[in-house]
Protein backbone atom coordinates (compact mmCIF):
# COMPACT_ATOMS: atom_id res chain seq x y z
CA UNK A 1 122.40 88.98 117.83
CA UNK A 2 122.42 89.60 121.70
CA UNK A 3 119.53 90.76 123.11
CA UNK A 4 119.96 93.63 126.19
CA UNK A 5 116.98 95.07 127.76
CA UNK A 6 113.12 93.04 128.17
CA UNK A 7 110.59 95.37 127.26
CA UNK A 8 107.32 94.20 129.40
CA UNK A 9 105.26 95.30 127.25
CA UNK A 10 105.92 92.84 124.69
CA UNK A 11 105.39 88.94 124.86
CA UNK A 12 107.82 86.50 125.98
CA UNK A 13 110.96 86.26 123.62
CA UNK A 14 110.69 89.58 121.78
CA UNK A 15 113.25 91.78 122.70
CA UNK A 16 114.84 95.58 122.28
CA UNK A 17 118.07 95.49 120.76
CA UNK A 18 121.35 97.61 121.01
CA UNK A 19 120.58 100.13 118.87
CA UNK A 20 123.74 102.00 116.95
CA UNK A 21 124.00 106.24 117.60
CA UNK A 22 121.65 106.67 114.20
CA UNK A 23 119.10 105.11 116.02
CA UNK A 24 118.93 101.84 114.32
CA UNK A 25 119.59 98.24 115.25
CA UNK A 26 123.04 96.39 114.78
CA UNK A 27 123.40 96.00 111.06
CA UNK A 28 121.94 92.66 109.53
CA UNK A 29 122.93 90.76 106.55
CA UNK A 30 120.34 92.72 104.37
CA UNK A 31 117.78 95.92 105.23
CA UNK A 32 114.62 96.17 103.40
CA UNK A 33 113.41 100.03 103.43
CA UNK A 34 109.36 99.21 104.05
CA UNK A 35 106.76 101.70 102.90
CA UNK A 36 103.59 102.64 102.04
CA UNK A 37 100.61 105.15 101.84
CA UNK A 38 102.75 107.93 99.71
CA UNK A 39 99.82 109.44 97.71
CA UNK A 40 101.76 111.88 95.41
CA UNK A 41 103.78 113.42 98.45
CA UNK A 42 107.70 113.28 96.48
CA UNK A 43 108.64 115.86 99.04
CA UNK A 44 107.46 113.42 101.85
CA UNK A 45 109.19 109.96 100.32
CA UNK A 46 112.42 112.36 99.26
CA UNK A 47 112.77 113.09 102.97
CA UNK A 48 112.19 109.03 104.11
CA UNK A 49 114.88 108.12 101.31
CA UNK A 50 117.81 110.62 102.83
CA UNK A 51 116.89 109.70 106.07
CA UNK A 52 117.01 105.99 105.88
CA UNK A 53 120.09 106.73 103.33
CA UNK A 54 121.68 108.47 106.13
CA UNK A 55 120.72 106.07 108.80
CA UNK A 56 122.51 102.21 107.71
CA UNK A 57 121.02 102.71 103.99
CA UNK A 58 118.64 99.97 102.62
CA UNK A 59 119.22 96.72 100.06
CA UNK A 60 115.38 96.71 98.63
CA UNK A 61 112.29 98.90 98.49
CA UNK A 62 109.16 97.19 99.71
CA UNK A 63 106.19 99.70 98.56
CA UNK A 64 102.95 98.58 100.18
CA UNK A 65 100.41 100.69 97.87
CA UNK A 66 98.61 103.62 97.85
CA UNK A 67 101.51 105.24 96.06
CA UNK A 68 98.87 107.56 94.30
CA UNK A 69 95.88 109.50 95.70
CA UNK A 70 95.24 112.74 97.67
CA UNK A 71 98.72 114.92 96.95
CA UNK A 72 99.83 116.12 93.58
CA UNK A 73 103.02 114.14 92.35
CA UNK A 74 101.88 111.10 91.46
CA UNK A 75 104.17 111.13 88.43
CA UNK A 76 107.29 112.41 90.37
CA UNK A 77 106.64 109.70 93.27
CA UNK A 78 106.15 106.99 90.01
CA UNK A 79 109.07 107.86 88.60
CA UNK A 80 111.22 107.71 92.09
CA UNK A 81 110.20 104.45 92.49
CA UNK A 82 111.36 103.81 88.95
CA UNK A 83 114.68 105.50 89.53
CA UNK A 84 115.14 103.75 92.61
CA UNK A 85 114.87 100.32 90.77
CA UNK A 86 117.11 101.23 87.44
CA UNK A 87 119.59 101.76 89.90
CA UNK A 88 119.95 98.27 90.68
CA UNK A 89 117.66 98.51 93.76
CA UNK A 90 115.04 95.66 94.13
CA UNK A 91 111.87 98.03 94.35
CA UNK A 92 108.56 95.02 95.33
CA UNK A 93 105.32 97.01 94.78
CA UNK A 94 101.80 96.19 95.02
CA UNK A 95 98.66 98.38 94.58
CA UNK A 96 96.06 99.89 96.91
CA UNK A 97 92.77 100.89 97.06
CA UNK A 98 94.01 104.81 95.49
CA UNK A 99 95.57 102.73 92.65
CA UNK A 100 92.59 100.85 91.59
CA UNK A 101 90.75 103.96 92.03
CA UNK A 102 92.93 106.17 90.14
CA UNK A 103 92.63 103.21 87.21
CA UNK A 104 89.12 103.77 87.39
CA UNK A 105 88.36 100.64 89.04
CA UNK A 106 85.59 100.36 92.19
CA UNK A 107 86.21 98.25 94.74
CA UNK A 108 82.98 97.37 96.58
CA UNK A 109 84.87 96.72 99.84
CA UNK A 110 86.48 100.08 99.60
CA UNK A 111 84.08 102.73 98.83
CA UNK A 112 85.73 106.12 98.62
CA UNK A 113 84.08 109.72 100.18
CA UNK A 114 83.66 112.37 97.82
CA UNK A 115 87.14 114.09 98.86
CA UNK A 116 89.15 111.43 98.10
CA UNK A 117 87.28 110.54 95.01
CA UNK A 118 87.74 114.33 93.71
CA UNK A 119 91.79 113.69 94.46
CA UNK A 120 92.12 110.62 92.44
CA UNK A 121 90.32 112.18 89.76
CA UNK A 122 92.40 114.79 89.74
CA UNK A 123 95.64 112.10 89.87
CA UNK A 124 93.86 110.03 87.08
CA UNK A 125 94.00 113.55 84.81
CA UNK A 126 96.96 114.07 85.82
CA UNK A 127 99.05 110.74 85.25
CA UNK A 128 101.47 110.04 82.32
CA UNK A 129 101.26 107.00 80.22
CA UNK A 130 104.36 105.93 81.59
CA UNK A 131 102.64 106.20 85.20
CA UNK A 132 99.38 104.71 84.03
CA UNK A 133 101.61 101.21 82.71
CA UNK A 134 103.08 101.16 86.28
CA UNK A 135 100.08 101.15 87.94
CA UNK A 136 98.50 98.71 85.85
CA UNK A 137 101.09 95.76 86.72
CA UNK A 138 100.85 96.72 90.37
CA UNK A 139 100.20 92.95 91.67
CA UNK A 140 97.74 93.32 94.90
CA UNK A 141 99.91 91.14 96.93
CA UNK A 142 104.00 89.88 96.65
CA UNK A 143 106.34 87.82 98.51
CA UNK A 144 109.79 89.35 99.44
CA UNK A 145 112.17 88.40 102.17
CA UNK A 146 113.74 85.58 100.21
CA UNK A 147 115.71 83.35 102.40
CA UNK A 148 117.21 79.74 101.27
CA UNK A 149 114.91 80.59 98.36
CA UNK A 150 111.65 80.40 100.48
CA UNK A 151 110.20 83.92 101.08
CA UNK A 152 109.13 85.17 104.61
CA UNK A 153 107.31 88.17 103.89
CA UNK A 154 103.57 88.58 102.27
CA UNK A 155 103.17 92.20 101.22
CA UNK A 156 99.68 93.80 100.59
CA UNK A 157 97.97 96.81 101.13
CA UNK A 158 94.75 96.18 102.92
CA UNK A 159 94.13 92.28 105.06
CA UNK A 160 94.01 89.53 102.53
CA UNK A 161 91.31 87.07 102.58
CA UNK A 162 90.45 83.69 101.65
CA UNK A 163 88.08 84.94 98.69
CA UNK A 164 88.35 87.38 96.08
CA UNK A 165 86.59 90.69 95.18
CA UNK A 166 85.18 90.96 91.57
CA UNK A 167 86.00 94.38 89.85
CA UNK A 168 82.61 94.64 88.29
CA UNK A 169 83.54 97.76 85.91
CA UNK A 170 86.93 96.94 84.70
CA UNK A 171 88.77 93.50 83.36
CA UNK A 172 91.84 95.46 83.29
CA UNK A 173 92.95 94.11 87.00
CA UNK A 174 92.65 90.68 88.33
CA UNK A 175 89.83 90.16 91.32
CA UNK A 176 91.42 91.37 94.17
CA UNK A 177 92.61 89.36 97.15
CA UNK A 178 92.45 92.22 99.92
CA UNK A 179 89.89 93.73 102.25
CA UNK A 180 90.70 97.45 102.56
CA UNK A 181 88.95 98.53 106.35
CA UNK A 182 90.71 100.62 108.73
CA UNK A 183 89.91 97.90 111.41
CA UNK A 184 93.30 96.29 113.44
CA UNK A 185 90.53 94.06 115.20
CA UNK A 186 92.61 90.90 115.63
CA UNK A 187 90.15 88.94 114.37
CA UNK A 188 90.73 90.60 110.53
CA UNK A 189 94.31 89.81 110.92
CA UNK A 190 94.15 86.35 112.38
CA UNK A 191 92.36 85.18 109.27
CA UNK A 192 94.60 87.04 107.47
CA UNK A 193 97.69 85.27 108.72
CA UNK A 194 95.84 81.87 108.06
CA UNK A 195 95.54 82.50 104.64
CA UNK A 196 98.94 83.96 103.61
CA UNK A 197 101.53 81.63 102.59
CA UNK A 198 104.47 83.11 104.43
CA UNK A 199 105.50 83.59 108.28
CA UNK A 200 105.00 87.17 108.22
CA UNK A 201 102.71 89.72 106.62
CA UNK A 202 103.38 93.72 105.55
CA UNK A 203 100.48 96.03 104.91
CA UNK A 204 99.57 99.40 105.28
CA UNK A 205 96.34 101.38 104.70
CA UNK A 206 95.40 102.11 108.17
CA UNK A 207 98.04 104.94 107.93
CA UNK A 208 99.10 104.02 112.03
CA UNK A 209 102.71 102.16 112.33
CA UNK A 210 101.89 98.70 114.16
CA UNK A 211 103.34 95.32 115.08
CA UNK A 212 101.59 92.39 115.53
CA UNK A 213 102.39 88.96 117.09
CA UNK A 214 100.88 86.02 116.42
CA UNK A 215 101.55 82.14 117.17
CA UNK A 216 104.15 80.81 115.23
CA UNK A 217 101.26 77.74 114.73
CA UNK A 218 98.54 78.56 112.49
CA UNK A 219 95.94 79.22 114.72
CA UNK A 220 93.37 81.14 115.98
CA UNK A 221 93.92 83.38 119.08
CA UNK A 222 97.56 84.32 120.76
CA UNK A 223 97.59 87.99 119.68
CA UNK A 224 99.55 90.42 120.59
CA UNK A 225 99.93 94.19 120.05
CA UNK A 226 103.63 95.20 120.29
CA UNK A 227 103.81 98.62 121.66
CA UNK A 228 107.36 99.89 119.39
CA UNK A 229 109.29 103.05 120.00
CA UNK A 230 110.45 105.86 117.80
CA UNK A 231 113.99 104.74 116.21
CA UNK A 232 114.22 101.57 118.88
CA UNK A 233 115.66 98.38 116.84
CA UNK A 234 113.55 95.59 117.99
CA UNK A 235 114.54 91.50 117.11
CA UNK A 236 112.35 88.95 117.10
CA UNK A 237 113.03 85.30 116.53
CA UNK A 238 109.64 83.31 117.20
CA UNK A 239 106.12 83.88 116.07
CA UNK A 240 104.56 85.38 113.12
CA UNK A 241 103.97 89.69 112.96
CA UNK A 242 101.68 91.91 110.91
CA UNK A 243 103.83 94.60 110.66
CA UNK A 244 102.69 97.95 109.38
CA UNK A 245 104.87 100.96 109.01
CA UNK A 246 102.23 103.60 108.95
CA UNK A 247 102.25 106.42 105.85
CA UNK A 248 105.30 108.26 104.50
CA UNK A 249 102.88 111.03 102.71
CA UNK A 250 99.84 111.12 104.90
CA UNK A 251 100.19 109.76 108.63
CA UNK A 252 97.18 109.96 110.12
CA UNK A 253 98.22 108.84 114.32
CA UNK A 254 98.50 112.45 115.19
CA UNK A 255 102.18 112.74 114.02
CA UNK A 256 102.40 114.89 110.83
CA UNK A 257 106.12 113.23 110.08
CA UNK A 258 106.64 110.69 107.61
CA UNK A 259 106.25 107.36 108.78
CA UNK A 260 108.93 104.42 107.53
CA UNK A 261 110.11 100.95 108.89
CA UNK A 262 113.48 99.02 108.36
CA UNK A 263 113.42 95.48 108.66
CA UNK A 264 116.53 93.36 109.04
CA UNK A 265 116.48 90.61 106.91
CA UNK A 266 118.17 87.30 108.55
CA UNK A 267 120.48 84.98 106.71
CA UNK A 268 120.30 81.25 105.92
CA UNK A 269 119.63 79.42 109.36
CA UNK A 270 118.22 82.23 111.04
CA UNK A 271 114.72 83.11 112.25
CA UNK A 272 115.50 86.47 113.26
CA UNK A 273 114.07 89.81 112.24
CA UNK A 274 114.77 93.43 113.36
CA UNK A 275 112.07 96.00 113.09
CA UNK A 276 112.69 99.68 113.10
CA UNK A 277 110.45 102.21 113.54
CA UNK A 278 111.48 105.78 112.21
CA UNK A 279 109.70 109.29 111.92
CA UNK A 280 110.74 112.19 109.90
CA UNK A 281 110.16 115.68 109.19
CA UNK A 282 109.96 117.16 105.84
CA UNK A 283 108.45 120.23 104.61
CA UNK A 284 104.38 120.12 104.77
CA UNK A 285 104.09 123.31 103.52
CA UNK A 286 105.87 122.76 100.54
CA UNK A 287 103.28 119.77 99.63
CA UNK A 288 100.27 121.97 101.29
CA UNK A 289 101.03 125.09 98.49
CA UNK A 290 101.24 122.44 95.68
CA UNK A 291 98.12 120.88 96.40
CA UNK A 292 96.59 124.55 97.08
CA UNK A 293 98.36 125.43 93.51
CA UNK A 294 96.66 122.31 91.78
CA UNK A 295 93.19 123.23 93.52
CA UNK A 296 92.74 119.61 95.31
CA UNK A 297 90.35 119.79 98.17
CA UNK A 298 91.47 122.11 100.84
CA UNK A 299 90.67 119.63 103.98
CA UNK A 300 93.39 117.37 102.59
CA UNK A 301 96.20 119.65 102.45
CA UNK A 302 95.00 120.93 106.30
CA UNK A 303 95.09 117.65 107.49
CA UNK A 304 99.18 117.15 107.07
CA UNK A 305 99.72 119.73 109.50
CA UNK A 306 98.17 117.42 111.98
CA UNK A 307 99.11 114.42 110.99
CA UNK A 308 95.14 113.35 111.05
């Protein structure tokens, strides 16, 4: 892959791309459609899957949690995901926070306020057995990004750490391995990146796209924020990146789109990546009047206008 224009603002050796007209970089030998942060929004996650469908398509599904929580379609959004995969699309999930919520489990590092509690009671009442058995299995981190049969990618929803969390209420989940804050200080993810087993780590939570670059060593200090543009391709071939696609169902960086990254996967003897950032529209009011229907707590339908 040649590499065309040096963006300053990133570090030495990360580089824009050619992108294609549909905004995304020159095709790799496999695309992995990354998201995460859905909660119940099917009209949000319908609009991400025609748009990346429409845009290079997508080999695998990487969903990084919080597929549940605040909207009210946690069963359609379950069952998507379950469609995607009987398909013959590799769909790698892990839970969030709203899942082990919504299962009725407290995390102590992740204490909810009373609006979001309300909505995943109301998504706990409202789930199918069917849904409840997905959730369940929902690992809190997975490795994807096989290559040569090693994988490159950790996937979680909040940073993982070195110790565990005990569920003290439930023994229905293993302890879990992630600290859900909304902090990006790069002291969270440096220790996260020492304790992962892979090059590269995908979360979500903080509901803000982000990339990350680290030393390809495993050691302290050497961060970098990458500053990424809307539907730029961006390649990468040394160091290690948090990357974090921001939410498809409730984006919370001032842009009320839906909120999506495609990563190009590299084949054997390659180091390179390709990141793509991509924001789309969908219909907020559809997902506003449903909530408003359902009776879910007004400030959380308000706030998708906003994108706050």
């Amino acid at each position: 892959m040649t590499a065309s224009t040096h963006i300053p603002a990133f570090p030495p050796r990360a580089t824009e791309v050619p992108v294609a007209p549909d905004g995304l970089a020159p095709v790799p030998e496999r695309r992995a459609l990354v998201i995460s942060d859905i909660h119940s929004n099917q009209v949000a996650l319908d609009a991400v899957l025609r748009d990346a469908r429409a845009c290079g398509g997508f080999d695998e599904v990487w969903v990084l949690g919080d597929i549940v929580g605040y909207g009210p379609q946690p069963n359609e959004v379950i069952q998507c995901l379950r469609d995607l995969s009987a398909a013959g699309t590799v769909v790698t999930a892990v839970g969030g926070n709203h899942e082990h919520a919504v299962l009725g489990v407290y995390h102590p590092l992740g204490g909810m306020h009373s609006r979001a509690s309300a909505c995943a009671d109301w998504n706990r009442a409202a789930l199918t057995e069917a849904s409840v058995a997905f959730l369940e299995v929902l690992p809190d981190m997975a490795e994807a990004g096989f290559r040569d049969g090693t994988p490159r990618f950790t996937l979680a929803h909040g940073a993982p750490c070195a110790s565990v969390s005990k569920h003290p209420r439930t023994s229905r989940r293993a302890p879990c391995r992630c600290r859900y804050d909304y902090s990006s200080d790069f002291g969270v993810l440096d220790r996260s990146m020492r304790v992962i087993g892979t090059p590269h780590l995908v979360v979500g939570h903080t509901h803000e796209p982000r990339i990350a670059r680290f030393p390809r060593r495993r050691q302290p200090g050497g961060s970098t924020i990458i500053q990424i543009r809307e539907n730029d391709g961006y390649a990468f071939d040394t160091g290690r990146f948090v990357i974090n696609p921001g939410s498809v169902g409730q984006p919370r960086d001032g842009d009320p789109r839906a909120s999506y990254a495609v990563l190009g996967l590299p084949g054997s003897g390659s180091d390179a990546i390709t990141v793509t950032h991509r924001r789309v529209a969908y219909d907020v009011s559809a997902i506003q009047s449903e909530m408003m229907r359902v009776r879910l707590p007004l400030e959380m339908a308000t706030r998708l206008s906003f994108g706050e």
